[in-house]
PDB file of N, CA and C in Angstrom:
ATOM      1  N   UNK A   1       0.004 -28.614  -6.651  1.00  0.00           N
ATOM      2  CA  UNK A   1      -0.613 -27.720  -7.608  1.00  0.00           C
ATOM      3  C   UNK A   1      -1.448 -26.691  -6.857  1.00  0.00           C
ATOM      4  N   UNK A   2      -1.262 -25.469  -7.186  1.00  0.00           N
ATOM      5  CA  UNK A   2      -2.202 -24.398  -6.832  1.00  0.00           C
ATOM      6  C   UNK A   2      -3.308 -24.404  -7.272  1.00  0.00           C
ATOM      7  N   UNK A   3      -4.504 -24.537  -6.050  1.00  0.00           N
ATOM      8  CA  UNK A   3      -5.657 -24.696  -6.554  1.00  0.00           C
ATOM      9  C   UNK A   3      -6.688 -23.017  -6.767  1.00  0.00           C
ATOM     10  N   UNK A   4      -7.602 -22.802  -7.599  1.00  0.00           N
ATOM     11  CA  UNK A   4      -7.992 -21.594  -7.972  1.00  0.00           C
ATOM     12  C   UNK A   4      -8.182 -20.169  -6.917  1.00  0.00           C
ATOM     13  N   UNK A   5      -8.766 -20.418  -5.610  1.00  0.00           N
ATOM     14  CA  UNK A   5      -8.811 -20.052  -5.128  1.00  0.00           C
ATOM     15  C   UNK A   5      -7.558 -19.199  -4.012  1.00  0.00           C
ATOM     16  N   UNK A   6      -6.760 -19.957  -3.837  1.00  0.00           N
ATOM     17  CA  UNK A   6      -4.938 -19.468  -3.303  1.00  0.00           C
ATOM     18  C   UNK A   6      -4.713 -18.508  -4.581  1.00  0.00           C
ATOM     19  N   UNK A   7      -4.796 -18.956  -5.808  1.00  0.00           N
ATOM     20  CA  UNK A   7      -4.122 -18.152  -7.340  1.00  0.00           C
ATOM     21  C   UNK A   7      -4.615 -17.068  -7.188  1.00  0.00           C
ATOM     22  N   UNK A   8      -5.832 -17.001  -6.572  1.00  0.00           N
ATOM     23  CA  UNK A   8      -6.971 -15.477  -6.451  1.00  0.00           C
ATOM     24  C   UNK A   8      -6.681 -14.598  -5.493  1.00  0.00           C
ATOM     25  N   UNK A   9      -6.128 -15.332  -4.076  1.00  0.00           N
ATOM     26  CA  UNK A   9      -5.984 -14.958  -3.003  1.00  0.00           C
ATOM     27  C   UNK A   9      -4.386 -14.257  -2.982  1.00  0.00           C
ATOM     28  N   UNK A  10      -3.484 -15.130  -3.732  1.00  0.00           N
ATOM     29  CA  UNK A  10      -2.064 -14.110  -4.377  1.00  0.00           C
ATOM     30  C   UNK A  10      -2.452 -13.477  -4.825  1.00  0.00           C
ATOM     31  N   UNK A  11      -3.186 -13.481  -6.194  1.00  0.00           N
ATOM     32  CA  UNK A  11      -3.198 -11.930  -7.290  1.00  0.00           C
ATOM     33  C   UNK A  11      -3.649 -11.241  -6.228  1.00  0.00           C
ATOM     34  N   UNK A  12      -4.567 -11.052  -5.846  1.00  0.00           N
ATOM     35  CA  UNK A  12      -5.286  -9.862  -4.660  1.00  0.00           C
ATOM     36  C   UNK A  12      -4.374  -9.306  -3.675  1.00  0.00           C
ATOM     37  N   UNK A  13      -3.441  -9.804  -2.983  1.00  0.00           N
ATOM     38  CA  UNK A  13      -2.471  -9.665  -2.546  1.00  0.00           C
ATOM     39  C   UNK A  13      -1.532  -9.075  -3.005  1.00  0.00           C
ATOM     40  N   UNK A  14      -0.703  -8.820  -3.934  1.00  0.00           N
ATOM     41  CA  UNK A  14       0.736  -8.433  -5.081  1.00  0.00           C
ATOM     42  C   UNK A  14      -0.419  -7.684  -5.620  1.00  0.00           C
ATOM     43  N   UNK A  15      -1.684  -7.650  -5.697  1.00  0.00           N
ATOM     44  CA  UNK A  15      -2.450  -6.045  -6.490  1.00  0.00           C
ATOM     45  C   UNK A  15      -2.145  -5.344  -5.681  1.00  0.00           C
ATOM     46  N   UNK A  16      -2.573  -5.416  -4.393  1.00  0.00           N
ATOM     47  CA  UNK A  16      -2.536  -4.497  -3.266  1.00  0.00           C
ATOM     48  C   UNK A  16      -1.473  -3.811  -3.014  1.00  0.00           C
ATOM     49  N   UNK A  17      -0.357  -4.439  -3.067  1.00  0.00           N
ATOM     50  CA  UNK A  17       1.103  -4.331  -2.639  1.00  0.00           C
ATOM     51  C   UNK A  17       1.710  -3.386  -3.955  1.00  0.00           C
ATOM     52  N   UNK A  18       1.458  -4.091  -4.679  1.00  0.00           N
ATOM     53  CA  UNK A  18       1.655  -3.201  -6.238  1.00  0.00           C
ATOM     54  C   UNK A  18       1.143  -1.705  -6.518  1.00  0.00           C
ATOM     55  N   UNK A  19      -0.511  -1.780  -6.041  1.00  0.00           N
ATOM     56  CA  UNK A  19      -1.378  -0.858  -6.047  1.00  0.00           C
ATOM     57  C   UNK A  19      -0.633   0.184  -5.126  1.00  0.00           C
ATOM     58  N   UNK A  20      -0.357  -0.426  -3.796  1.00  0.00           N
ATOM     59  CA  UNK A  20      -0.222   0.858  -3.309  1.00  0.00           C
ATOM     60  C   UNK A  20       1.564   1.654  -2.878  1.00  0.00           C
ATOM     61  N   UNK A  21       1.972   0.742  -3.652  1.00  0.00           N
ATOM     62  CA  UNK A  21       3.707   1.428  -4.260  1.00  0.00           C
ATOM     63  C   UNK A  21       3.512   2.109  -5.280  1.00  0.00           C
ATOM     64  N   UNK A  22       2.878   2.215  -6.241  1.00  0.00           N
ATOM     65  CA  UNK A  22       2.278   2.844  -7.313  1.00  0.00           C
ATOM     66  C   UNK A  22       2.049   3.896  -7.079  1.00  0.00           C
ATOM     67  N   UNK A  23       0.823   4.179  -6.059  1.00  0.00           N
ATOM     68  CA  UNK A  23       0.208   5.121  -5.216  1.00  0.00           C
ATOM     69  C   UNK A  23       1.405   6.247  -4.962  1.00  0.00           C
ATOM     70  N   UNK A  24       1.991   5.480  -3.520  1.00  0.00           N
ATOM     71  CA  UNK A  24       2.925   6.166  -3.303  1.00  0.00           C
ATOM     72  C   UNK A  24       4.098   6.867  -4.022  1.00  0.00           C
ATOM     73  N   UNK A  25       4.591   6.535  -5.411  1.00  0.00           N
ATOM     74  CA  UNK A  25       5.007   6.870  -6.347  1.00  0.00           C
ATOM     75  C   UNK A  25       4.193   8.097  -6.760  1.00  0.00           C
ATOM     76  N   UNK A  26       3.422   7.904  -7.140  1.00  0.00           N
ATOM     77  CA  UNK A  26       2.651   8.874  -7.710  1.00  0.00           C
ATOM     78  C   UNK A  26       1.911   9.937  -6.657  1.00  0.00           C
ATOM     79  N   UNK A  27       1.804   9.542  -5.439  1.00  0.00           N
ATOM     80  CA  UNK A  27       2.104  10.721  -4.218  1.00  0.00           C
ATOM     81  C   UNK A  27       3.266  11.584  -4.445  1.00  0.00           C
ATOM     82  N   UNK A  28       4.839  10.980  -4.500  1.00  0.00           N
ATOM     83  CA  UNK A  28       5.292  11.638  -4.105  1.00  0.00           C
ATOM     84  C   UNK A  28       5.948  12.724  -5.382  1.00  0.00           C
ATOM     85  N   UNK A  29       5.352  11.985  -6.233  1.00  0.00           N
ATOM     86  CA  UNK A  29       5.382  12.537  -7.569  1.00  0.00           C
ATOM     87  C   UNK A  29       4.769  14.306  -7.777  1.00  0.00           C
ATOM     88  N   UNK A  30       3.336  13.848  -7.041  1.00  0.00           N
ATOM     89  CA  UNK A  30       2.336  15.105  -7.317  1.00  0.00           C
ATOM     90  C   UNK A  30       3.011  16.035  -5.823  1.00  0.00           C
ATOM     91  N   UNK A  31       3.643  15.542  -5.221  1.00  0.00           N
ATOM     92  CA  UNK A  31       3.815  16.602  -3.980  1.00  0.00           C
ATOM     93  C   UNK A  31       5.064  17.585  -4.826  1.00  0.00           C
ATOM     94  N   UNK A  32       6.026  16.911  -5.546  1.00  0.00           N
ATOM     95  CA  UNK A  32       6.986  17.476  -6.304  1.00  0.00           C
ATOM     96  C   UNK A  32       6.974  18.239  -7.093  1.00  0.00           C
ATOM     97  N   UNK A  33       5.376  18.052  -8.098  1.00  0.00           N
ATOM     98  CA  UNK A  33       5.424  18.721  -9.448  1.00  0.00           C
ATOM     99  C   UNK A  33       4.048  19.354  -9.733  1.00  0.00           C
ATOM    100  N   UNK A  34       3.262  19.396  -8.522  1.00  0.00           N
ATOM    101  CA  UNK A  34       1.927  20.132  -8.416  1.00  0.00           C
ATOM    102  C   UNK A  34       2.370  21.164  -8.064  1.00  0.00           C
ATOM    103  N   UNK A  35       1.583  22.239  -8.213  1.00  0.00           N
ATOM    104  CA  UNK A  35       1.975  23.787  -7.393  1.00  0.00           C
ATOM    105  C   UNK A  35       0.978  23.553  -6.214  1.00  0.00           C
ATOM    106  N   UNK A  36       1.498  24.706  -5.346  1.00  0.00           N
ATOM    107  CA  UNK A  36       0.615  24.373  -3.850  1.00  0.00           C
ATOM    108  C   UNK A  36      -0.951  24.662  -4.379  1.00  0.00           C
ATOM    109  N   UNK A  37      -1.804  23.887  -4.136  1.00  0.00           N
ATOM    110  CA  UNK A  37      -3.358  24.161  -4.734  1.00  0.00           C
ATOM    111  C   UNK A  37      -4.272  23.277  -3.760  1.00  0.00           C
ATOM    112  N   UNK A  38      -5.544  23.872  -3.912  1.00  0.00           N
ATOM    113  CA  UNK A  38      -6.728  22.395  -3.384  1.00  0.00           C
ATOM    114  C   UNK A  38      -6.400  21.183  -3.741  1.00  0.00           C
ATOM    115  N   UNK A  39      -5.952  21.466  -5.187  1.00  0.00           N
ATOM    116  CA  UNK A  39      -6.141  19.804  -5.574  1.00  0.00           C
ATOM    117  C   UNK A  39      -4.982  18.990  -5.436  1.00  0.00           C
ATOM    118  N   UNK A  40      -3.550  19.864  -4.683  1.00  0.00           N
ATOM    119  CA  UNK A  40      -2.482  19.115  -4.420  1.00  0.00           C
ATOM    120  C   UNK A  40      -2.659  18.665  -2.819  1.00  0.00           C
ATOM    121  N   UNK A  41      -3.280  19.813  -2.023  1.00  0.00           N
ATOM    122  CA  UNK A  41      -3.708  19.033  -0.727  1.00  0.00           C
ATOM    123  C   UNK A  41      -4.722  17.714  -0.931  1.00  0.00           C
ATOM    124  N   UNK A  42      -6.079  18.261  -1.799  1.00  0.00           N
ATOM    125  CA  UNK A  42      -6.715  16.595  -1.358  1.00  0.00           C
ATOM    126  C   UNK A  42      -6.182  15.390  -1.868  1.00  0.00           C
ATOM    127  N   UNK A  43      -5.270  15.568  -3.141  1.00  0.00           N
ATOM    128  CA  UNK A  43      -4.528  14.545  -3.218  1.00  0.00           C
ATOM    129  C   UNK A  43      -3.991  13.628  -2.213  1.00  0.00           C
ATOM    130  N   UNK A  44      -2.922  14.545  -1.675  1.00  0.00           N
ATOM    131  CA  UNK A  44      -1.956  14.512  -1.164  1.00  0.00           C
ATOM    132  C   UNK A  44      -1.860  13.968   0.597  1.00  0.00           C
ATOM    133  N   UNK A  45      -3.128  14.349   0.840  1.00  0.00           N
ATOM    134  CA  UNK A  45      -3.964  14.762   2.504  1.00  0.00           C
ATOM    135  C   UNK A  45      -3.925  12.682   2.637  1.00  0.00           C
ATOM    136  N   UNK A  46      -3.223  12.719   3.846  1.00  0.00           N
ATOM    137  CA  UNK A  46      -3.272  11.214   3.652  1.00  0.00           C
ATOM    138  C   UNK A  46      -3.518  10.535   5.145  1.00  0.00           C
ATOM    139  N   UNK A  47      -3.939   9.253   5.331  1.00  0.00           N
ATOM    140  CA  UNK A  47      -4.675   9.277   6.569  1.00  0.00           C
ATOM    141  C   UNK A  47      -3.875   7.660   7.340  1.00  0.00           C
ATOM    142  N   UNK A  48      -3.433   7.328   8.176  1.00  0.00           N
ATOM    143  CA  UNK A  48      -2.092   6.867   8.575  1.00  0.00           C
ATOM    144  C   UNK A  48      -2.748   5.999   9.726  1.00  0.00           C
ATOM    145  N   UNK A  49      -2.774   4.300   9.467  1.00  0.00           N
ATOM    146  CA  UNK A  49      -3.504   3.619  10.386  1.00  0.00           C
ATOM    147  C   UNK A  49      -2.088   2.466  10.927  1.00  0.00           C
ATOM    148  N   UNK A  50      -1.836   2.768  12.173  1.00  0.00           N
ATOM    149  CA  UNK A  50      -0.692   1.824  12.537  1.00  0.00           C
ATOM    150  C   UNK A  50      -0.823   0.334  13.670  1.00  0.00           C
ATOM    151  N   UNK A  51      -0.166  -0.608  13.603  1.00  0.00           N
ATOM    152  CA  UNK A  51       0.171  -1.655  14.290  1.00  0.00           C
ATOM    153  C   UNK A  51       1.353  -2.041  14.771  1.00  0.00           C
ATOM    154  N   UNK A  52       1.099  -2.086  16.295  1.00  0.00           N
ATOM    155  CA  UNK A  52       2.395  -2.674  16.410  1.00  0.00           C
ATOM    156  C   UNK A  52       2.940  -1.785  17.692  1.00  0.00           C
ATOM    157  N   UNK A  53       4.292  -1.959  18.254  1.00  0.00           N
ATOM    158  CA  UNK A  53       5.337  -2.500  18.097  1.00  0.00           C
ATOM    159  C   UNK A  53       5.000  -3.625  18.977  1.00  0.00           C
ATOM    160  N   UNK A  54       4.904  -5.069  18.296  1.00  0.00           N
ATOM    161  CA  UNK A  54       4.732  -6.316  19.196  1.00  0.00           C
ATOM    162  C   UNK A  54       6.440  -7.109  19.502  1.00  0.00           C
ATOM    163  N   UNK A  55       6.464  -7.166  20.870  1.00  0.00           N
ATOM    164  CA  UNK A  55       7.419  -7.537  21.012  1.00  0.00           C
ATOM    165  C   UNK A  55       7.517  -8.803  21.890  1.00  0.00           C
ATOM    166  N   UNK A  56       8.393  -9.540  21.587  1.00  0.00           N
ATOM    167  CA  UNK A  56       8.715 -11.097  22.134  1.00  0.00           C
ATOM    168  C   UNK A  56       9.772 -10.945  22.522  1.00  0.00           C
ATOM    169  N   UNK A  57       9.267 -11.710  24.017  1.00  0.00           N
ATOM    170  CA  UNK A  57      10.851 -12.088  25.012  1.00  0.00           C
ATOM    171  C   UNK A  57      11.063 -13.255  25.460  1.00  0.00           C
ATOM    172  N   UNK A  58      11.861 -14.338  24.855  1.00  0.00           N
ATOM    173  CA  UNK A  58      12.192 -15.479  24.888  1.00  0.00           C
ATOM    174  C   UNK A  58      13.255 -15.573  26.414  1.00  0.00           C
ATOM    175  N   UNK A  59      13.702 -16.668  26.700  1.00  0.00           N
ATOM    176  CA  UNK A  59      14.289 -16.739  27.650  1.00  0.00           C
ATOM    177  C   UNK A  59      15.657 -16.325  27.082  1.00  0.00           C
ATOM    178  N   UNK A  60      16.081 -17.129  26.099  1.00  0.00           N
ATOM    179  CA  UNK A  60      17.888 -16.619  25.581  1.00  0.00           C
ATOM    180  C   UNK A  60      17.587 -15.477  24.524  1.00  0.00           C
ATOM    181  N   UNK A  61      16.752 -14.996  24.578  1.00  0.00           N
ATOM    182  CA  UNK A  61      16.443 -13.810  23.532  1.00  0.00           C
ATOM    183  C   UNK A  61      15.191 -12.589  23.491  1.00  0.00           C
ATOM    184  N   UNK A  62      15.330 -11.602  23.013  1.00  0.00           N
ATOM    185  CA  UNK A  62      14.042 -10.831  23.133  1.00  0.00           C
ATOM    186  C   UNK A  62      14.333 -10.230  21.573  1.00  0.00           C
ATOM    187  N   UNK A  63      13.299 -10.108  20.615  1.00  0.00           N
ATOM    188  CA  UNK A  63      12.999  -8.715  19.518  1.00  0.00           C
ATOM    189  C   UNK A  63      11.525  -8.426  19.426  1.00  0.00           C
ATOM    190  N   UNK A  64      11.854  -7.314  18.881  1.00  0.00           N
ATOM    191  CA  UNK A  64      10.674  -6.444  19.012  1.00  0.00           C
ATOM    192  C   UNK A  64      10.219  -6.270  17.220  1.00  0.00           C
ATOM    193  N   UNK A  65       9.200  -6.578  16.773  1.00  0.00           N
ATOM    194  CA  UNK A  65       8.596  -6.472  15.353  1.00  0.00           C
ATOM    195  C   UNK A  65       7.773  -5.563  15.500  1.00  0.00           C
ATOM    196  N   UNK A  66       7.866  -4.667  14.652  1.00  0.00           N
ATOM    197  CA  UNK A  66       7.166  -3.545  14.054  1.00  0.00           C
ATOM    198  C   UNK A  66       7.369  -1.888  14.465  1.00  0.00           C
ATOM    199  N   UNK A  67       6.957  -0.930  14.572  1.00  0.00           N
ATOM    200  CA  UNK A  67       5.622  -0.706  13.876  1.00  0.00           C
ATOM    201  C   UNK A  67       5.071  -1.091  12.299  1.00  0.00           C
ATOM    202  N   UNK A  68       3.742  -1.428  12.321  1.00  0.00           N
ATOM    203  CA  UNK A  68       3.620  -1.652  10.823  1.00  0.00           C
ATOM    204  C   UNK A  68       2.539  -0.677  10.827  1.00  0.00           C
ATOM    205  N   UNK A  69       2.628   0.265   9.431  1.00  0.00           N
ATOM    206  CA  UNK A  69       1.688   1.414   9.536  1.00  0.00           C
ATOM    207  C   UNK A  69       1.591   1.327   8.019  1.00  0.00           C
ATOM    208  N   UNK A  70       0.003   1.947   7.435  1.00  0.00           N
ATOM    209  CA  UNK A  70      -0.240   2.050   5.841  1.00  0.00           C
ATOM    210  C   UNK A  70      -0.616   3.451   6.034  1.00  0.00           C
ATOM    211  N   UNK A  71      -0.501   3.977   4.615  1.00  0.00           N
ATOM    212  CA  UNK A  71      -0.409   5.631   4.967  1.00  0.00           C
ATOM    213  C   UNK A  71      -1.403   5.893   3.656  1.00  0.00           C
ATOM    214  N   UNK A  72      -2.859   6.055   4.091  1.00  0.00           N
ATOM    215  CA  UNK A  72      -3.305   5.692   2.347  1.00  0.00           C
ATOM    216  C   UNK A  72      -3.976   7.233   1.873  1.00  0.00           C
ATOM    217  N   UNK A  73      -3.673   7.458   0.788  1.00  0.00           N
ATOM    218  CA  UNK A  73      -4.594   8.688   0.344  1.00  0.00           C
ATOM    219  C   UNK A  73      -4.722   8.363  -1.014  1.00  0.00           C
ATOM    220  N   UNK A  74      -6.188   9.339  -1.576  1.00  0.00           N
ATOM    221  CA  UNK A  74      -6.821   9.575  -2.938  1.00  0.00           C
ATOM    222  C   UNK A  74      -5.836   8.675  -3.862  1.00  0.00           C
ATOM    223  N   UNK A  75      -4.401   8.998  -3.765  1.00  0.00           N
ATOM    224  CA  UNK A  75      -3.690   8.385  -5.344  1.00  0.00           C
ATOM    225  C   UNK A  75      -3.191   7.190  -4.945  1.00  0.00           C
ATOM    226  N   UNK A  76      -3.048   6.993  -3.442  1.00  0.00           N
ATOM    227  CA  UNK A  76      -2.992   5.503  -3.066  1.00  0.00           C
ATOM    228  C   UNK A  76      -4.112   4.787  -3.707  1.00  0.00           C
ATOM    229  N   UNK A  77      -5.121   4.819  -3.886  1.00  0.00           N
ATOM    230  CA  UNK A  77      -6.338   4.281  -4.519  1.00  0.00           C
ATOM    231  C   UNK A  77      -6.877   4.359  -5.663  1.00  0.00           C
ATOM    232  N   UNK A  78      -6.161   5.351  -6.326  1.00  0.00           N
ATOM    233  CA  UNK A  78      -6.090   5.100  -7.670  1.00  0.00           C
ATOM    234  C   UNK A  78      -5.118   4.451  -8.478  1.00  0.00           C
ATOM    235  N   UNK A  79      -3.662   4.363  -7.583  1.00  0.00           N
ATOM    236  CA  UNK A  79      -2.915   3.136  -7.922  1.00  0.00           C
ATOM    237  C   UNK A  79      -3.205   2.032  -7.920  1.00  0.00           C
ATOM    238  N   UNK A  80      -3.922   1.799  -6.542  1.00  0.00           N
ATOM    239  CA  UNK A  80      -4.622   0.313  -6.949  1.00  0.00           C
ATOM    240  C   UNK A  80      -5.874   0.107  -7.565  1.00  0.00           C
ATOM    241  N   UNK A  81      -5.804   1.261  -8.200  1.00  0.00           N
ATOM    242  CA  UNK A  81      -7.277   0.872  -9.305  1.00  0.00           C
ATOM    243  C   UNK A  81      -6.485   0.540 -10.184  1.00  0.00           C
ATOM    244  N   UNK A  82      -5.327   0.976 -10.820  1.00  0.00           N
ATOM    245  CA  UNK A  82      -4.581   1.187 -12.281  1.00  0.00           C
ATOM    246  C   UNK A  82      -4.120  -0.249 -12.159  1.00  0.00           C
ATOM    247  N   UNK A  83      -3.523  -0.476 -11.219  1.00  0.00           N
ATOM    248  CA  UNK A  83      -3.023  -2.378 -10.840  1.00  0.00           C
ATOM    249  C   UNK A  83      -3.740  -3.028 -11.398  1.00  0.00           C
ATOM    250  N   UNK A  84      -5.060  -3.091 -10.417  1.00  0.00           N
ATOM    251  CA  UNK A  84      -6.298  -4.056 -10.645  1.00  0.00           C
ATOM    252  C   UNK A  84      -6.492  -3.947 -11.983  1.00  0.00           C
ATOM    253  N   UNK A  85      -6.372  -2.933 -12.539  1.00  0.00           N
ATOM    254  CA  UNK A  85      -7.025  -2.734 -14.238  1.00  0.00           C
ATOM    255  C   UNK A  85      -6.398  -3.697 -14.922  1.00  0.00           C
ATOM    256  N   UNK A  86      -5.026  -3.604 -15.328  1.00  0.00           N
ATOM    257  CA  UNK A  86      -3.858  -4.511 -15.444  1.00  0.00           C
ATOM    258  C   UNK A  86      -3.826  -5.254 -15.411  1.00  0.00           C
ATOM    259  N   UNK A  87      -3.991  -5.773 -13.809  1.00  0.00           N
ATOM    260  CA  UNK A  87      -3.844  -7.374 -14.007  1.00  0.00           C
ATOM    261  C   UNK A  87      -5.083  -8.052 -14.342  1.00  0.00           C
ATOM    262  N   UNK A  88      -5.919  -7.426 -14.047  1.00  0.00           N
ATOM    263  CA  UNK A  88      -7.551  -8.203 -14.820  1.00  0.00           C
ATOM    264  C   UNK A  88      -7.295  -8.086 -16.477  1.00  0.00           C
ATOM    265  N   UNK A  89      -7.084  -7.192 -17.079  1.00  0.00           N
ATOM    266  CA  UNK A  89      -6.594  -7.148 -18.531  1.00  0.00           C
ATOM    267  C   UNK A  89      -5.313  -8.356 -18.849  1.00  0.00           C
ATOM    268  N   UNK A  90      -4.457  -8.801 -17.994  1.00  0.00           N
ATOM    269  CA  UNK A  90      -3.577  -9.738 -18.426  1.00  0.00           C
ATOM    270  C   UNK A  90      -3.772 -11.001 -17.898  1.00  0.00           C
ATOM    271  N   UNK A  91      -4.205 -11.024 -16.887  1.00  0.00           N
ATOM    272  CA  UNK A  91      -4.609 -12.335 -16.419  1.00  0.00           C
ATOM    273  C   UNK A  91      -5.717 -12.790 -16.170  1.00  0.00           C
TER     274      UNK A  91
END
């Protein structure tokens, strides 16, 4: 049985993930259907934090995992406000 704390530690998790596909949706939304303006750059203006490429070399094998990079701006964060809203309203 899942105890309360893991149940908390998923939702927070799948918000995030949710939140910020959302985001990005709605980035690429406003880059499409905004006219060029201030308020389509600060939207839009996005700031790009990466990890990685970690790579493992086994004796009968080598791969290489990643880069893993999040690319977050203004509507990235208001997606995961709209998430969070949501799922606190349903669950």
């Amino acid at each position: 049985m899942i105890g309360p704390r893991n149940r908390n530690t998923g939702r927070l998790i799948w918000t995030l993930v949710l939140g910020l596909v959302v985001g990005a949706l709605l980035s690429k939304l406003s880059t499409v259907y905004l006219p060029e303006s201030a308020a389509r750059k600060f939207l839009t203006t996005s700031v790009t934090g990466s990890i990685g490429p970690l790579g493992i070399d086994l004796i009968a094998f080598g791969f290489v995992i990643g880069p893993f990079s999040v690319s977050l701006n203004v509507l990235s964060l208001v997606g995961v406000a709209l998430v969070a809203l949501v799922v606190r309203s349903w669950l």
